[in-house]
C-alpha atoms as a PDB file:
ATOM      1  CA  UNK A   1      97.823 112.964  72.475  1.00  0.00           C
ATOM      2  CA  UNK A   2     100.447 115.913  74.354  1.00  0.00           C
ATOM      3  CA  UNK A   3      97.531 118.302  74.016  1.00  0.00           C
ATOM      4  CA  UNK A   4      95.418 115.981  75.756  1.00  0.00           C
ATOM      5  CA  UNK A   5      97.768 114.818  78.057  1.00  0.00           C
ATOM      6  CA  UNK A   6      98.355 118.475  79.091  1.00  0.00           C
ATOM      7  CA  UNK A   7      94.743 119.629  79.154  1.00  0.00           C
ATOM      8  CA  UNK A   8      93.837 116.397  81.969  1.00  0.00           C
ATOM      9  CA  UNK A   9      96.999 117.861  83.973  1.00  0.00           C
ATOM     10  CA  UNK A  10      95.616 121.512  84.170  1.00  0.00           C
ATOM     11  CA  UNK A  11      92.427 119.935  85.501  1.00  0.00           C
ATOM     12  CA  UNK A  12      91.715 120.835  89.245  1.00  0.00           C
ATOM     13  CA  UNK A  13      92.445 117.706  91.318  1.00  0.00           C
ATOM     14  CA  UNK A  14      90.243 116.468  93.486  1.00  0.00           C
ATOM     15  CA  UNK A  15      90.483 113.634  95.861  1.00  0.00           C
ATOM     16  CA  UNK A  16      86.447 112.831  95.591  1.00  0.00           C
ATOM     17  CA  UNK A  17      86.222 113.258  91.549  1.00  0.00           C
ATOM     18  CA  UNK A  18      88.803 114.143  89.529  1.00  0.00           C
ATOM     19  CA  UNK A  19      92.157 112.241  91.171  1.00  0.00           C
ATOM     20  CA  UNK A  20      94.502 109.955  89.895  1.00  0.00           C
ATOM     21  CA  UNK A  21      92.275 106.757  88.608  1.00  0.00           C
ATOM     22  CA  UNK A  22      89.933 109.095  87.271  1.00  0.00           C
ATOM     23  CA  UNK A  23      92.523 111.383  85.311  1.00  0.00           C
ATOM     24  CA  UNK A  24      94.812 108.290  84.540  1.00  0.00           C
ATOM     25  CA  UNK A  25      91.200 106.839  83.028  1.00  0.00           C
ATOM     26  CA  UNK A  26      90.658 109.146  80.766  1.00  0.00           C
ATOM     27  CA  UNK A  27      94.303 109.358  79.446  1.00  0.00           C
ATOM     28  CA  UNK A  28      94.092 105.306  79.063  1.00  0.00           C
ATOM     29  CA  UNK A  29      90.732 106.047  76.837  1.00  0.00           C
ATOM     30  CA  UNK A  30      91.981 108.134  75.105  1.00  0.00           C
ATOM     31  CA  UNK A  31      95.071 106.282  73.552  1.00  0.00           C
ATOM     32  CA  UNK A  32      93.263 103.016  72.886  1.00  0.00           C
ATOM     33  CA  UNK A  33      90.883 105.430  70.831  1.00  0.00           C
ATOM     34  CA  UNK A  34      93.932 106.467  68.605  1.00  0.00           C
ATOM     35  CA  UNK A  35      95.087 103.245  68.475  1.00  0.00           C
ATOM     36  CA  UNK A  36      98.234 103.766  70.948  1.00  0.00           C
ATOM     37  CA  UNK A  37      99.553 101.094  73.439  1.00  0.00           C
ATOM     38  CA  UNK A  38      98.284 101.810  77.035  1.00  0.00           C
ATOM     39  CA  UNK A  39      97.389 100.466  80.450  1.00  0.00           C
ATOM     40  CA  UNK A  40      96.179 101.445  83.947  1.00  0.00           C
ATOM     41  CA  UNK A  41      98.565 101.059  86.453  1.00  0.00           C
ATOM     42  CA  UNK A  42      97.835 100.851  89.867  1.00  0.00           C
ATOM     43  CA  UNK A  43     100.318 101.067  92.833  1.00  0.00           C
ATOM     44  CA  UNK A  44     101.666 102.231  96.383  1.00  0.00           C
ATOM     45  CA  UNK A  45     102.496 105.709  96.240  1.00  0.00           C
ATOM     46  CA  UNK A  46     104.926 107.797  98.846  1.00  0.00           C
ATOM     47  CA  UNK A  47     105.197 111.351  98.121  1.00  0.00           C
ATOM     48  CA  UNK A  48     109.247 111.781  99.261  1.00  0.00           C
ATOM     49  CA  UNK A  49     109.568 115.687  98.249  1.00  0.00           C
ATOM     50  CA  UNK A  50     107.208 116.276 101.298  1.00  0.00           C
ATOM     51  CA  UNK A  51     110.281 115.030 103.416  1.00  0.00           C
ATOM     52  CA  UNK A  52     112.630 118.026 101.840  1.00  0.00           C
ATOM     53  CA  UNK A  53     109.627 119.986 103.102  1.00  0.00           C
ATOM     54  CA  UNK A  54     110.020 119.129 106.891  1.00  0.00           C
ATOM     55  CA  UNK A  55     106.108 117.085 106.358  1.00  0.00           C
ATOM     56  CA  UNK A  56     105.770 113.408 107.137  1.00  0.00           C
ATOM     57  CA  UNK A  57     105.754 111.125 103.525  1.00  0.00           C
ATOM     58  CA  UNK A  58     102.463 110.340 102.428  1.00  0.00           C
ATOM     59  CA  UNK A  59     101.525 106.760 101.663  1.00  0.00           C
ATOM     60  CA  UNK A  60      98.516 106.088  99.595  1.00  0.00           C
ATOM     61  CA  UNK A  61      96.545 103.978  96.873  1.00  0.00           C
ATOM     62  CA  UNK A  62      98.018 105.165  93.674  1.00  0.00           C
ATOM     63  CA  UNK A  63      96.745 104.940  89.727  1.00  0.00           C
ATOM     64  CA  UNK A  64      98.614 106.545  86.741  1.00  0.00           C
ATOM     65  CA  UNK A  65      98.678 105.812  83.035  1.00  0.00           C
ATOM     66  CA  UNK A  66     101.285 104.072  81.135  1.00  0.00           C
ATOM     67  CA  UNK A  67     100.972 105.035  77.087  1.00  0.00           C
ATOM     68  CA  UNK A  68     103.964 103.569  74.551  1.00  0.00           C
ATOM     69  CA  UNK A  69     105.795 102.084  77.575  1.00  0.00           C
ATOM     70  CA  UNK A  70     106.139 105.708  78.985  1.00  0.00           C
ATOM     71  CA  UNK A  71     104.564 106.557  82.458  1.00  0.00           C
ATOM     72  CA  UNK A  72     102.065 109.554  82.509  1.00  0.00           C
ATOM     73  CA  UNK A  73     101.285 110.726  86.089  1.00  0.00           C
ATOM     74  CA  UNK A  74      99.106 114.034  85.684  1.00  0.00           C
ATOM     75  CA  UNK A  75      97.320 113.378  89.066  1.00  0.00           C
ATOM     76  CA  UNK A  76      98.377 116.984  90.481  1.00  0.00           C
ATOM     77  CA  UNK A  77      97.476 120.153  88.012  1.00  0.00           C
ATOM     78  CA  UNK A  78     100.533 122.915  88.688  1.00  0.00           C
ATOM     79  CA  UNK A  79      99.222 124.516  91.903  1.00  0.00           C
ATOM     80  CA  UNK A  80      98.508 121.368  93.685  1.00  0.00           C
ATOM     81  CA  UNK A  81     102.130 120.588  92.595  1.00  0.00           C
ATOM     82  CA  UNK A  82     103.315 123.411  94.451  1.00  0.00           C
ATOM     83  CA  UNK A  83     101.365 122.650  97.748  1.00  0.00           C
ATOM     84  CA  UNK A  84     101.900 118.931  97.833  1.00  0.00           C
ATOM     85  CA  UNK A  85     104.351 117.533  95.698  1.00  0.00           C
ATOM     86  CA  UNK A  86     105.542 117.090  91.988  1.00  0.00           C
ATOM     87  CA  UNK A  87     103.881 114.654  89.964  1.00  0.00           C
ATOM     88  CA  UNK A  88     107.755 113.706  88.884  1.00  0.00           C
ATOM     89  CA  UNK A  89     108.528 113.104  92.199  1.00  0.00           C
ATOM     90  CA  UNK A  90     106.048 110.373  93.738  1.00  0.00           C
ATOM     91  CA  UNK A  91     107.606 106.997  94.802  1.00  0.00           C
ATOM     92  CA  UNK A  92     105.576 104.011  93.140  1.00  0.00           C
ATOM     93  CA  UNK A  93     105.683 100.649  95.039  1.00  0.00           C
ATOM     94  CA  UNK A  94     104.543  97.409  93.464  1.00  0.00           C
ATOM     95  CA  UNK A  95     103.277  98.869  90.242  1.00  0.00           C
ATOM     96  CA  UNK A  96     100.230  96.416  88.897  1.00  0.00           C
ATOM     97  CA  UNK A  97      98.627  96.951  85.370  1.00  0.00           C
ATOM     98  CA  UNK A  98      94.996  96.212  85.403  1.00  0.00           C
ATOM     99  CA  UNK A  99      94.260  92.622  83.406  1.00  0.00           C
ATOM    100  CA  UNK A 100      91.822  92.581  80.587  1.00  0.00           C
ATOM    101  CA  UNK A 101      89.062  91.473  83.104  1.00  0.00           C
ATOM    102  CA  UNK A 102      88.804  94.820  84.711  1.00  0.00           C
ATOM    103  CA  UNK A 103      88.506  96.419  81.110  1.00  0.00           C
ATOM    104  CA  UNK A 104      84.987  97.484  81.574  1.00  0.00           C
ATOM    105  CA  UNK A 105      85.868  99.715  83.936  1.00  0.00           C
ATOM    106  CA  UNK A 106      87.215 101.639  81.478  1.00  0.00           C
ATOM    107  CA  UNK A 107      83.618 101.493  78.768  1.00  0.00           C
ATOM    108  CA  UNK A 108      84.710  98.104  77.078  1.00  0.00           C
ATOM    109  CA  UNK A 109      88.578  99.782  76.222  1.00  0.00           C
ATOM    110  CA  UNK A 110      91.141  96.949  76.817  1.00  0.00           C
ATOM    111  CA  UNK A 111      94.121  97.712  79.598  1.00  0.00           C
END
């Protein structure tokens, strides 16, 4: 699941395809598919290291994966990172994991 995990990070984002539901998708797939506890989460997100940077925080719709109780947030690859902010260091405001309903979102996988 770590090589996985670290093969969606390296993945170019993109705000139009490949951003944080998308990524955090296919990380939530993946577990149920080896049998691993895990959930979309969906939130508020404000990007606070952009203050340290002299730029306005950014607030925005936010998705990131929670597998074994432990958050995964690979929505920036490592140069993105360095341009916006770290994935470690995004804000999340009224956190919501998807119900059961909304599991067809995800090809029939349970959240």
């Amino acid at each position: 699941m770590e090589q996985f995990i670290e093969k969606v990070y390296h993945e170019p984002y993109s705000i139009l395809g490949n951003n944080c539901l998308h990524k955090s998708v296919e990380i939530v797939r993946k577990a149920k598919k080896l049998g691993k506890d895990a959930n979309l989460v969906i939130c508020w997100s404000i990007e606070t290291e952009r203050i340290l940077k002299g730029l306005p925080p950014v607030v925005q719709p936010h998705a990131y994966a929670e597998v074994e109780g432990e958050r995964v947030d690979v929505t920036y690859n490592p140069d993105t990172e360095k341009i916006l902010c770290r994935n470690t260091e995004r804000t999340t405001v009224l956190p919501i994991r998807l119900p059961k309903v909304l599991s067809a979102i995800l090809g029939g996988v349970q959240c």
